[in-house]
Protein backbone atom coordinates (compact mmCIF):
# COMPACT_ATOMS: atom_id res chain seq x y z
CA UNK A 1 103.47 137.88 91.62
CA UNK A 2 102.39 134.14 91.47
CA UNK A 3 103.94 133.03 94.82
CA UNK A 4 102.00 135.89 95.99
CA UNK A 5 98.64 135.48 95.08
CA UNK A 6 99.08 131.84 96.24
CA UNK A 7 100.05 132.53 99.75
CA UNK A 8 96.67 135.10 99.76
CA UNK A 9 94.38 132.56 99.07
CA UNK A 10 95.77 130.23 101.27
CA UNK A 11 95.54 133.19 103.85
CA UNK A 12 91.94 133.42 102.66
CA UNK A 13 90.71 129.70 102.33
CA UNK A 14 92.54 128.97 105.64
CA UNK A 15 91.93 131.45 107.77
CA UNK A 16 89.48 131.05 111.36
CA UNK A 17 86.37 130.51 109.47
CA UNK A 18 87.98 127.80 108.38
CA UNK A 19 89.10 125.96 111.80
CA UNK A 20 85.92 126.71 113.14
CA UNK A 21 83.91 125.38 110.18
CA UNK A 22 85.81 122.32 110.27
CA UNK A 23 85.21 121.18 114.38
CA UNK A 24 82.10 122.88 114.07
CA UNK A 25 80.70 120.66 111.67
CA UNK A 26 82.52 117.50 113.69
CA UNK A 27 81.26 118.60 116.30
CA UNK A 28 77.71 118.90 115.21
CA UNK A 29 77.74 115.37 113.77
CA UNK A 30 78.90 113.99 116.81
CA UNK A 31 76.73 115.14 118.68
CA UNK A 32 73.78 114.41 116.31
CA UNK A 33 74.66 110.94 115.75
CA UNK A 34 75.38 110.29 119.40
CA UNK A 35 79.68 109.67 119.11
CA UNK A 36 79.22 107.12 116.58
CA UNK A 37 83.44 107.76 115.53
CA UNK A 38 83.91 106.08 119.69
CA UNK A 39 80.90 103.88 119.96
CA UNK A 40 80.62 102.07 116.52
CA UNK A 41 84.43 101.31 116.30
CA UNK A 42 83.88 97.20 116.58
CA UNK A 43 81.44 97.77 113.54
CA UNK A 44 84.17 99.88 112.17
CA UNK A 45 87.11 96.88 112.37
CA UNK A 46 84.29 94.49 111.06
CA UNK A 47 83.06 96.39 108.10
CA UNK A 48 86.54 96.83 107.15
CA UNK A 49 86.85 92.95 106.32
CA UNK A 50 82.83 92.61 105.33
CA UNK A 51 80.54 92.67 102.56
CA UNK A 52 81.94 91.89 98.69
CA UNK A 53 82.14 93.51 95.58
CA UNK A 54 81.13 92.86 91.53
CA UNK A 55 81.85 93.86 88.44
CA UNK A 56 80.57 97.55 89.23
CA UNK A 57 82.04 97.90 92.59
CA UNK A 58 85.20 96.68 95.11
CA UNK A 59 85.02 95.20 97.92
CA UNK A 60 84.93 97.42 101.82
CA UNK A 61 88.31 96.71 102.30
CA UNK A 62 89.49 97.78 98.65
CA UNK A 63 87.57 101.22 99.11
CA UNK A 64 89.10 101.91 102.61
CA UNK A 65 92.59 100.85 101.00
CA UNK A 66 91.67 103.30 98.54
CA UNK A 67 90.53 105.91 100.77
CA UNK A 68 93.55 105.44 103.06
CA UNK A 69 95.91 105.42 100.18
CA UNK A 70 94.69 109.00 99.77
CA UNK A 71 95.05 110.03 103.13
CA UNK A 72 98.43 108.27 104.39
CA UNK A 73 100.58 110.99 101.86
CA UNK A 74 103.39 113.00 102.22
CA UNK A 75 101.12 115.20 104.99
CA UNK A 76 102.03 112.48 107.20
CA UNK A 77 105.70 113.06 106.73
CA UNK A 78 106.54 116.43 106.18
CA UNK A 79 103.22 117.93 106.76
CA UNK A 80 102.98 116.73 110.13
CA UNK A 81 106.64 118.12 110.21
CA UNK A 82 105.69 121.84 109.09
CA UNK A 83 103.22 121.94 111.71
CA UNK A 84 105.38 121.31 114.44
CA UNK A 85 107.83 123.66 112.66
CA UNK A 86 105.25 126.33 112.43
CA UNK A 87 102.55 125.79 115.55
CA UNK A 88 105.55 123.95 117.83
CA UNK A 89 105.08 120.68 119.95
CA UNK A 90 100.96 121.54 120.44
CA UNK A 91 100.24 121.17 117.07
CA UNK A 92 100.50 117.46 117.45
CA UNK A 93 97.29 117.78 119.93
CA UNK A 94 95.50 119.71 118.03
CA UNK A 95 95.98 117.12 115.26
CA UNK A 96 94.59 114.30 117.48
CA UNK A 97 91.27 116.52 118.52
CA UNK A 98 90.69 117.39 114.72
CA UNK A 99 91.35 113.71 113.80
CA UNK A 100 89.13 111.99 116.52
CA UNK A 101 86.12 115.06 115.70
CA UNK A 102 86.71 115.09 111.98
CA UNK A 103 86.35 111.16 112.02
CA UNK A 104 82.01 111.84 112.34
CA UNK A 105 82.35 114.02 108.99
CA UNK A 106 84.39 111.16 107.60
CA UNK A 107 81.18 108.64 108.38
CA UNK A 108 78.71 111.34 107.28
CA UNK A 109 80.00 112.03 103.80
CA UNK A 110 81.24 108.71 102.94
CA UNK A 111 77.29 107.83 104.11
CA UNK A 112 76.24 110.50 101.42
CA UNK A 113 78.55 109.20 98.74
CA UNK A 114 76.76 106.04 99.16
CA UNK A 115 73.44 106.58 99.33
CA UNK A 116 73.88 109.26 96.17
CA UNK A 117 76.42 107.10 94.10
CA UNK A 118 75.75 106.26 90.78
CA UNK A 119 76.90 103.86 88.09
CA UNK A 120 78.89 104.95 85.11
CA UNK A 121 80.51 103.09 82.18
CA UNK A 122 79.83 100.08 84.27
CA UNK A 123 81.56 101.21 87.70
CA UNK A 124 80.02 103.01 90.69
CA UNK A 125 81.15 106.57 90.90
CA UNK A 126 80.03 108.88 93.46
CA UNK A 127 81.33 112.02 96.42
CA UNK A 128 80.49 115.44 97.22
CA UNK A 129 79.25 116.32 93.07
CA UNK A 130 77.01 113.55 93.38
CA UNK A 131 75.29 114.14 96.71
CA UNK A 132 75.31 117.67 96.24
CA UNK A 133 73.67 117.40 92.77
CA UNK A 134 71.06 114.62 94.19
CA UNK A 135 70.66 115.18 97.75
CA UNK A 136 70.24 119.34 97.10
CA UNK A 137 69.42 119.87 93.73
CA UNK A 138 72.02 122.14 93.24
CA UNK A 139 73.64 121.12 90.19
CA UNK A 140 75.89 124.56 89.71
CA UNK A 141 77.51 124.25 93.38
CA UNK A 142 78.12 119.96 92.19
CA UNK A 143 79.82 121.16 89.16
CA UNK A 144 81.76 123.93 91.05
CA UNK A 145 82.92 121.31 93.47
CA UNK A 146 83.86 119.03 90.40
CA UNK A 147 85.62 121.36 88.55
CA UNK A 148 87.67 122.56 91.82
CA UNK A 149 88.66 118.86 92.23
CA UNK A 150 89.64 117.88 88.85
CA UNK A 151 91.90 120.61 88.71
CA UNK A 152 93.59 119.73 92.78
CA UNK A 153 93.92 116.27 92.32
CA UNK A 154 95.22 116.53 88.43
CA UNK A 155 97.34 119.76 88.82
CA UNK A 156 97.60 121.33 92.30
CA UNK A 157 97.56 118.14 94.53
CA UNK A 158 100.26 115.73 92.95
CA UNK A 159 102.96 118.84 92.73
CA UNK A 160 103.52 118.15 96.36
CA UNK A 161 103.77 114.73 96.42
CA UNK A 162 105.75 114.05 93.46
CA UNK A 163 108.17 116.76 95.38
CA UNK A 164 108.62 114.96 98.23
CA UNK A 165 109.36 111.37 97.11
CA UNK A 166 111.93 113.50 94.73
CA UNK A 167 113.72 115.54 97.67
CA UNK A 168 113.16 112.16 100.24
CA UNK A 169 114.93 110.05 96.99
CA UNK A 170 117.80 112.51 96.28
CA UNK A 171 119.10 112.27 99.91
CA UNK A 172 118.08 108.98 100.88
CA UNK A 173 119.12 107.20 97.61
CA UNK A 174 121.39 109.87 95.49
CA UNK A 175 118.32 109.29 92.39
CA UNK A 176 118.21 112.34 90.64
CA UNK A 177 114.78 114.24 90.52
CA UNK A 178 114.03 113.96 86.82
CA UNK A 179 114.42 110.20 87.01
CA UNK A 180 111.97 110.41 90.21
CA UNK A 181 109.47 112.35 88.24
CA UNK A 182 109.87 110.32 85.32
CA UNK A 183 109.63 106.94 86.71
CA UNK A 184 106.71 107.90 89.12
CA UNK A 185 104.52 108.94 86.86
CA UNK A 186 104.89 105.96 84.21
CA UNK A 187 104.11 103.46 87.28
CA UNK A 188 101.63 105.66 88.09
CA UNK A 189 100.22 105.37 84.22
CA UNK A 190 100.34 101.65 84.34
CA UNK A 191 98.37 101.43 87.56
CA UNK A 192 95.60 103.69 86.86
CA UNK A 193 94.66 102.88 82.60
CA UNK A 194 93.92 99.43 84.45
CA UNK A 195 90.83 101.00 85.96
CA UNK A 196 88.81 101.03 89.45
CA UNK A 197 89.84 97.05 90.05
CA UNK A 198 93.54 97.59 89.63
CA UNK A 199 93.14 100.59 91.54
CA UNK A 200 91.54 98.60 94.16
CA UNK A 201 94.13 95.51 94.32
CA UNK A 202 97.04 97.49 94.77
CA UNK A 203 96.21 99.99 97.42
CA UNK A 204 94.54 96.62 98.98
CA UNK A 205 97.95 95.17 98.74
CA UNK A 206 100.28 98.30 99.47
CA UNK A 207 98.38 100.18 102.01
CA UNK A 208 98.58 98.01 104.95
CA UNK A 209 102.23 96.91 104.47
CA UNK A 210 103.27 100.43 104.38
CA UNK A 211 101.10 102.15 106.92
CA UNK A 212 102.31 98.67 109.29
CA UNK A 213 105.86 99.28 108.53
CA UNK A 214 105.86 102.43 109.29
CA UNK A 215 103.99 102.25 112.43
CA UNK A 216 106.37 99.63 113.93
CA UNK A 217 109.53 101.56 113.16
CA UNK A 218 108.43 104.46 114.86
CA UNK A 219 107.19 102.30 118.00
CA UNK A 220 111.05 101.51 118.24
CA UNK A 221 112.43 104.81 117.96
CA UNK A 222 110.31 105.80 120.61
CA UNK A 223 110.73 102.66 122.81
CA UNK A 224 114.25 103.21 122.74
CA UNK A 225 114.01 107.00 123.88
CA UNK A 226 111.46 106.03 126.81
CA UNK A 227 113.27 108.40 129.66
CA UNK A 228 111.99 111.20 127.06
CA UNK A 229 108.61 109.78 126.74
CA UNK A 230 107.01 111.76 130.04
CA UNK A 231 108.88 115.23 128.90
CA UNK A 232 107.83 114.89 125.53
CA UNK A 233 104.41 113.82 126.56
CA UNK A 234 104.27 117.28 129.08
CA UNK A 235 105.83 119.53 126.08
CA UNK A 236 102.69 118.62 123.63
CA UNK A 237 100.32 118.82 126.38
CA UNK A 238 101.35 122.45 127.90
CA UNK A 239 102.23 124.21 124.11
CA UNK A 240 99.03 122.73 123.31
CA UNK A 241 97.68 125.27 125.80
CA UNK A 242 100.17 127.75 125.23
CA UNK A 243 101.26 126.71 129.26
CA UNK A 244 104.77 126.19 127.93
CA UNK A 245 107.04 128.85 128.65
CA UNK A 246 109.16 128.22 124.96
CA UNK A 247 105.71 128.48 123.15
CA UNK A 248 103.53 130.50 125.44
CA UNK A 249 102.76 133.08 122.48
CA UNK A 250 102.18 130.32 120.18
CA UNK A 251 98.25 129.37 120.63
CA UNK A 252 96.90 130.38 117.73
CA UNK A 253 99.43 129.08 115.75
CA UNK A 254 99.33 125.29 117.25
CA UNK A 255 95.36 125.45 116.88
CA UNK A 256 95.50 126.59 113.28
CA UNK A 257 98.43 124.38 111.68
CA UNK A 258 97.48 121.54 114.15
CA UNK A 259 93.67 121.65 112.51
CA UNK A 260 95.26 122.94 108.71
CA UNK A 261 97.27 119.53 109.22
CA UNK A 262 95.37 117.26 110.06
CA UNK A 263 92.69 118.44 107.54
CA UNK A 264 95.35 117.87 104.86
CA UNK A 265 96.00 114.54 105.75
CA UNK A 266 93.33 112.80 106.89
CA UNK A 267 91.02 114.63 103.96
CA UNK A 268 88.14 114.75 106.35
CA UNK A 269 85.62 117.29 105.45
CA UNK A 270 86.85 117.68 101.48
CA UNK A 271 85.22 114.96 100.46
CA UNK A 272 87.86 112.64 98.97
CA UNK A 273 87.48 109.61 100.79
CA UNK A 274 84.05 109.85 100.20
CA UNK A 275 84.38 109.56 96.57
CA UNK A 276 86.36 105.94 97.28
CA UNK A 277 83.06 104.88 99.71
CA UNK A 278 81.28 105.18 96.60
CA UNK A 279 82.67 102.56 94.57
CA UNK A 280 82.13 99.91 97.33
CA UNK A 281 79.35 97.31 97.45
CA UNK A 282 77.47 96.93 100.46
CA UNK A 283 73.75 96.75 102.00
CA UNK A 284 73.73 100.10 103.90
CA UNK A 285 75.53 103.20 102.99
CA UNK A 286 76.48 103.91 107.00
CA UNK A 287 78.40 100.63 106.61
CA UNK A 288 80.83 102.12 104.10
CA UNK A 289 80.82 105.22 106.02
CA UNK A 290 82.11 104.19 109.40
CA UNK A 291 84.67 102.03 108.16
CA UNK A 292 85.62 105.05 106.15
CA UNK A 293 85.72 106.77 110.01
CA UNK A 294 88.04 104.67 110.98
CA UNK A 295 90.29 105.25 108.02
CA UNK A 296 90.85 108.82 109.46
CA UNK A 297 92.24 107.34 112.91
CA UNK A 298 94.90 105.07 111.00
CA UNK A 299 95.84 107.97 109.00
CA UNK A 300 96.27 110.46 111.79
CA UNK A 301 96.24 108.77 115.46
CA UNK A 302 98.74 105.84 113.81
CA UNK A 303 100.80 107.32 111.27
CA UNK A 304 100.75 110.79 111.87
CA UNK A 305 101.37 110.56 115.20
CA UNK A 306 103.97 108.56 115.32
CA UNK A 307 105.65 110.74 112.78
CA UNK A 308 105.19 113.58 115.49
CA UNK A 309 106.45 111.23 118.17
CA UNK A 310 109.41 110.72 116.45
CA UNK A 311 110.58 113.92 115.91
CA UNK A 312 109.85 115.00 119.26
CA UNK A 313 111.59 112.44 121.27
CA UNK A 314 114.77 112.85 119.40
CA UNK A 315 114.35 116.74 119.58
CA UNK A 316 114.73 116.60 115.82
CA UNK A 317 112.88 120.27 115.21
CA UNK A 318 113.10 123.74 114.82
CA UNK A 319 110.28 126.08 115.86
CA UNK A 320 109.76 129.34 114.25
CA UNK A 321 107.87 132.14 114.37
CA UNK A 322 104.92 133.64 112.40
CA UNK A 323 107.42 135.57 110.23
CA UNK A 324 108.80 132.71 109.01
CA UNK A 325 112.11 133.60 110.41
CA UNK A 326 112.67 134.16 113.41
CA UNK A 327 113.33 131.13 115.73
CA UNK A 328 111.26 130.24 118.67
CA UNK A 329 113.46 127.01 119.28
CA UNK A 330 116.44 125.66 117.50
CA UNK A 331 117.11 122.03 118.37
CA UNK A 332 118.20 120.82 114.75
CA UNK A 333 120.04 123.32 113.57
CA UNK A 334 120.11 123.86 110.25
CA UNK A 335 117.49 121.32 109.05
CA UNK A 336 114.71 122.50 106.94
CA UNK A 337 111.45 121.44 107.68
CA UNK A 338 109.80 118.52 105.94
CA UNK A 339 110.70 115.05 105.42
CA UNK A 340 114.18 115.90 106.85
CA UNK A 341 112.93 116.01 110.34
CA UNK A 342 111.73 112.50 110.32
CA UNK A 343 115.13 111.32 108.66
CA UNK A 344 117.12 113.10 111.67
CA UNK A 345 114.71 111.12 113.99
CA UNK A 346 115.40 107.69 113.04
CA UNK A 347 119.28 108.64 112.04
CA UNK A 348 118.95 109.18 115.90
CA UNK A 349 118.46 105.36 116.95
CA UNK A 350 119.51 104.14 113.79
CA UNK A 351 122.83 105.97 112.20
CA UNK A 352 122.67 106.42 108.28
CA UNK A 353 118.72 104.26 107.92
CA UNK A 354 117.27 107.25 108.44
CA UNK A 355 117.37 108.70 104.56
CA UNK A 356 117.38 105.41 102.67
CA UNK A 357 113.89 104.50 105.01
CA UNK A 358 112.19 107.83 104.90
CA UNK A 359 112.99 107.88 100.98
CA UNK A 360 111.49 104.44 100.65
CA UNK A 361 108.56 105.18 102.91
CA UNK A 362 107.88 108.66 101.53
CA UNK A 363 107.50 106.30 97.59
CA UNK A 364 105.00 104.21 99.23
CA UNK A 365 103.08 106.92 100.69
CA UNK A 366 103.10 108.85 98.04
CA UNK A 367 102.16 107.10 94.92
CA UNK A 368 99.27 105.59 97.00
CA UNK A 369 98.24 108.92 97.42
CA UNK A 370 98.44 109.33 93.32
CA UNK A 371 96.61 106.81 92.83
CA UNK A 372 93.46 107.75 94.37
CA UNK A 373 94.22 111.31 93.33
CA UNK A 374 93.80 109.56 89.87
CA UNK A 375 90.90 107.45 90.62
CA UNK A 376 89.04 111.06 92.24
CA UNK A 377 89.78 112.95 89.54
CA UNK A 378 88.77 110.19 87.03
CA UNK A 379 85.54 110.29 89.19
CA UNK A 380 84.61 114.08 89.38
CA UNK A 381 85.37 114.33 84.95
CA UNK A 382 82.81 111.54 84.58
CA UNK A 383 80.39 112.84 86.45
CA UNK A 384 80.70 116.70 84.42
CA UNK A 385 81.20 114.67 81.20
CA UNK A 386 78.19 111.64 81.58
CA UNK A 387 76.32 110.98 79.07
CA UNK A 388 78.93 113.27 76.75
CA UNK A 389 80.59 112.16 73.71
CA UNK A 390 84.59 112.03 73.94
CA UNK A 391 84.21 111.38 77.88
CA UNK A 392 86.57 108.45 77.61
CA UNK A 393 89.23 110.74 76.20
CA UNK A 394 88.42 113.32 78.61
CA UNK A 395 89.40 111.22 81.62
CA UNK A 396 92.25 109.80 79.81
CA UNK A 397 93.78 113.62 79.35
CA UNK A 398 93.38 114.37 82.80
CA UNK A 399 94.98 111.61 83.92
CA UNK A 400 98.09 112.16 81.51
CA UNK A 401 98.47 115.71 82.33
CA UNK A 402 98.15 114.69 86.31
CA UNK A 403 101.23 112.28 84.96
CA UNK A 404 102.48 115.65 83.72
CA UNK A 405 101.81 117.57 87.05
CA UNK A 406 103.74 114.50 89.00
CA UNK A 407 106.82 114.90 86.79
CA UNK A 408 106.55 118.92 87.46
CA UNK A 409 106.25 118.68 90.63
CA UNK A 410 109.31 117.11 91.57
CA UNK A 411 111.05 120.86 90.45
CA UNK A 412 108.63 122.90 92.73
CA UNK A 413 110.27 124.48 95.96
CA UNK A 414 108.55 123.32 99.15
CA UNK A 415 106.87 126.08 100.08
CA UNK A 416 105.69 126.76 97.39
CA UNK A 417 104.19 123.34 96.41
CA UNK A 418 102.37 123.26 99.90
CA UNK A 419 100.98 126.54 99.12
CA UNK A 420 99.21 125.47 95.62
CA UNK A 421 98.40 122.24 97.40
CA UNK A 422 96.76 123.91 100.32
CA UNK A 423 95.01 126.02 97.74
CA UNK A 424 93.61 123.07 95.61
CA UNK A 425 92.50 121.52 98.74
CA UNK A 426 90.89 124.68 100.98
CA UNK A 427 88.61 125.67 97.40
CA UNK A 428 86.84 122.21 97.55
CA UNK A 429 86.47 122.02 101.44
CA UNK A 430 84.82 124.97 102.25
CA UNK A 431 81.97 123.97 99.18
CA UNK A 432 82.29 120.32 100.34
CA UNK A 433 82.09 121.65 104.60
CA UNK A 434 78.65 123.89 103.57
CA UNK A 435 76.95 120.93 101.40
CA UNK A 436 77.19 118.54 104.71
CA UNK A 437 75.75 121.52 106.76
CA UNK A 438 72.73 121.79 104.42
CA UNK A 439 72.41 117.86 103.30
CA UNK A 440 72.37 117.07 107.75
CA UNK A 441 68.75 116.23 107.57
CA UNK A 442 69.01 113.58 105.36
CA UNK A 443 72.52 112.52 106.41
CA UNK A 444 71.06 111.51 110.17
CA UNK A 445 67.89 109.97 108.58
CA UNK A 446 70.11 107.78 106.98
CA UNK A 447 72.47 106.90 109.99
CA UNK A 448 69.02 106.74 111.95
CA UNK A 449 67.78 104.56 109.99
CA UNK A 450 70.64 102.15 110.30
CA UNK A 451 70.73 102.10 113.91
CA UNK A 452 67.55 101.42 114.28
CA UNK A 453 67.74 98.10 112.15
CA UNK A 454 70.67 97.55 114.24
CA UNK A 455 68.79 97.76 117.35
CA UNK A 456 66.20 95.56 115.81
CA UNK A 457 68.80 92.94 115.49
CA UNK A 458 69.07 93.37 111.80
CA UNK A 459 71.72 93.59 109.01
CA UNK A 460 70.94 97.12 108.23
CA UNK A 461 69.66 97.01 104.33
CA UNK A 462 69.20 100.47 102.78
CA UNK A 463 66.00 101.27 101.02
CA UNK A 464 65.32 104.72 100.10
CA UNK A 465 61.80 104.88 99.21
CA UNK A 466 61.00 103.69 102.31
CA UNK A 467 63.28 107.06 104.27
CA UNK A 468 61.64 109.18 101.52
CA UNK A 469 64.73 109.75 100.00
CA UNK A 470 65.24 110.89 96.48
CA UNK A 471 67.87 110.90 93.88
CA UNK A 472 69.03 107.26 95.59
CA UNK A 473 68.45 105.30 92.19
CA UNK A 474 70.82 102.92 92.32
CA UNK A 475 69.71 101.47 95.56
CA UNK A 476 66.45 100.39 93.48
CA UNK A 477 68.71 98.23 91.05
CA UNK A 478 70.93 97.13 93.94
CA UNK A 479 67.74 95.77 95.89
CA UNK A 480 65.79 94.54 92.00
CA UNK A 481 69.38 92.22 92.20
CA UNK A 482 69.21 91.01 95.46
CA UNK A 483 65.88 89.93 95.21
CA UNK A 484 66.52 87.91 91.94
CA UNK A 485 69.67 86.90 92.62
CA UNK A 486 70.43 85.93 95.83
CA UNK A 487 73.39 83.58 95.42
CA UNK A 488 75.17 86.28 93.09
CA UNK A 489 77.90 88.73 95.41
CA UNK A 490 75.54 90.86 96.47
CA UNK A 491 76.47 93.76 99.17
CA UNK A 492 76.94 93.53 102.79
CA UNK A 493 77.03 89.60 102.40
């Protein structure tokens, strides 16, 4: 009865309204903003490295580690996996267009989160709650995205990614699940009572190392299966297109898990990443947001795709159909989709590293991913507890019983733990996908205002009042302390 309902809703929540919310909205920013995911990407590369942070905030880098740390998971892995499983080879594509479309809503909400953010208990805090709350008004749709978050990122969203590094660590390594579960979520514990700046410093330090790594062993595999690299290259294009004769009938399905995919893992349009822009300091909130855009092309261009390269290339995949059964192709028989695919890749080039690698990378990816699960869920309590008495022991509960969830989850079957994920996720998106849609006006004032200090040879400094902007109250304090203190770490510096 439970496995049922589940797989309704995510019939429901991810059904065609869904796709074309998602490129509709991408598409609508990208045209309104004039491209700025392809023409801003040198200010993308130098916010990443720019501005500081303080006491209240982290630095740009920190928040993109952050940000990144949530969306280089497990989707990478064996998501990107299940959607070749499910849509075949053209899924890949459709990742790439959602990705490179999705990347404008990535700079438009992370925009949002900072212009709305707020401070609380001494740190910034802000996302979707926030903006909707001060940018609309609408403080019953804020706490309905709030509440719809807590519960993904402290119950639905860790099952699957505590599963993963479990399965990934029983072949790869021969660790047993409970110990997985068990020692996951006490690291996980020790990281996140340390607050945003721990937070911060390791995703800052892990996130790059991991995402590099993992990058440069898939540029081997598929160096070192070049005479495949024009096939493979053909086979994405024409199932893309359903031009392939093995996937002709498969369309629909590439469009729908390519987009469902790359949703997932890149977290553009639910409003996660945005909630990391918030705690960063700098002197315009378009600043945070593009580098924020550029997060989504490391997550899915980089690491995604070379996931799906290296699968492909070593023909280490199955295809089946929309029953679930029967088999469109069978080139690895009996492997079951998921991290196993990418294992089979690299055992390809590189006999028995395959498990031990994927296990290792899948920890990595993974607890990142906690992390900022923990930091967004910390964010979206405070904000329906501020100003509340017991909030402190609010946020600490949630985070123990997402400690809970992560030692859970390593028991879950696989489809069934993508199912409650994809649940968790699709609830908060579609609320998160309408707020943008409504909050546009003030979304391209704000990016208009930036490029026009930009054009004026400026280093774009946010004021509100002057945009007519409302609910922005922060920015008053952050330009009160640049004024009197202009040798202290102020934003954007």
């Amino acid at each position: 009865m439970f496995e049922t309902a589940v797989t309704w809703l995510v019939g429901v929540l991810w059904s065609t309204p869904m796709l074309f919310l998602v490129l509709g909205v991408g598409i609508w920013f990208t045209i309104r903003l004039g491209v700025p995911q392809l023409r801003r990407i040198p200010e993308m590369l130098r916010y990443l490295v720019g501005g500081g942070d303080s006491t209240r905030g982290v630095s740009s880098f920190q928040a993109f580690a952050m940000a990144l740390g949530g969306r280089v998971g497990v989707g990478n892995i064996a998501g990107v996996a299940t959607a070749i499983n499910a849509g075949g080879p053209g899924a890949l594509f459709w990742m790439w267009i959602t990705a490179t479309i999705g990347a404008a809503i990535a700079v438009v909400e992370s925009s949002l989160a900072q212009a709305y953010k707020e401070e609380i208990n001494g740190e910034y805090r802000g996302g979707p709650a926030y903006y909707i709350e001060r940018g609309l008004g609408w403080r019953w749709l804020a706490v309905a995205y709030a509440i719809a978050a807590s519960l993904a990122f402290a119950v639905t969203g860790p099952s699957i990614q505590s599963f993963n590094i479990a399965t990934s660590a029983q072949a790869g390594l021969g660790i047993d699940p409970v110990v997985s579960g068990v020692v996951v979520a006490a690291l996980f514990c020790a990281v996140i009572f340390g607050g945003l700046k721990r937070i911060g410093t390791v995703c800052g330090l892990v996130v790059p190392f991991m995402a590099a790594a993992y990058i440069l062993i898939g540029l081997v595999i598929v160096a070192l299966n070049a005479p495949a690299i024009p096939g493979m290259i053909t086979h994405i294009f024409a199932a893309a297109f359903g031009a392939d004769a093995a996937f002709g009938g498969m369309l629909g399905a590439a469009i729908m898990w390519g987009v469902r995919r790359a949703v997932y893992s890149s977290e553009v349009g639910i409003g996660s990443g945005a909630q990391a822009s918030a705690a960063a300091e700098v002197s315009h909130p378009v600043k945070q947001g593009l580098a924020q855009g550029f997060s989504v092309y490391v997550d899915t261009l980089f690491v995604c795709t070379m996931t799906g390269l290296m699968i492909l290339v070593t023909d280490s995949y199955n295809v089946v159909g929309a029953d679930g059964v029967t088999l469109i192709a069978e080139y690895a028989p009996g492997l079951e989709a998921g991290p196993a695919y990418t294992q089979a890749a690299i055992d390809a080039v590189f006999p028995g590293f395959g498990s031990v690698f994927i296990a290792i990378a899948m920890f990595f990816f993974a607890f990142t991913t906690l992390l900022s699960f923990g930091f967004y869920a910390d964010t979206n309590v405070a904000y329906l507890m501020r100003g509340r008495r017991g909030e402190r022991a609010v946020v600490t509960v949630v985070q123990l019983v997402l400690a809970g969830s992560i030692v859970l989850g390593a028991f879950r079957s696989s489809e069934l733990a993508w199912a409650i994920a994809d649940v968790g996720v699709g609830l908060f998106a579609w609320i998160n996908l309408i707020a943008l849609v409504l909050l546009s006006p003030k979304a391209i004032t704000i990016y208009a205002d930036y490029e026009r200090q930009r054009r004026a040879g400026l280093d774009p400094v946010f004021d509100p009042d002057a945009l007519g902007l409302r609910g922005a109250l922060v920015w008053r304090e952050v330009a009160a302390r640049r004024t009197t203190a202009p040798t202290d770490a102020d934003p954007g510096r």
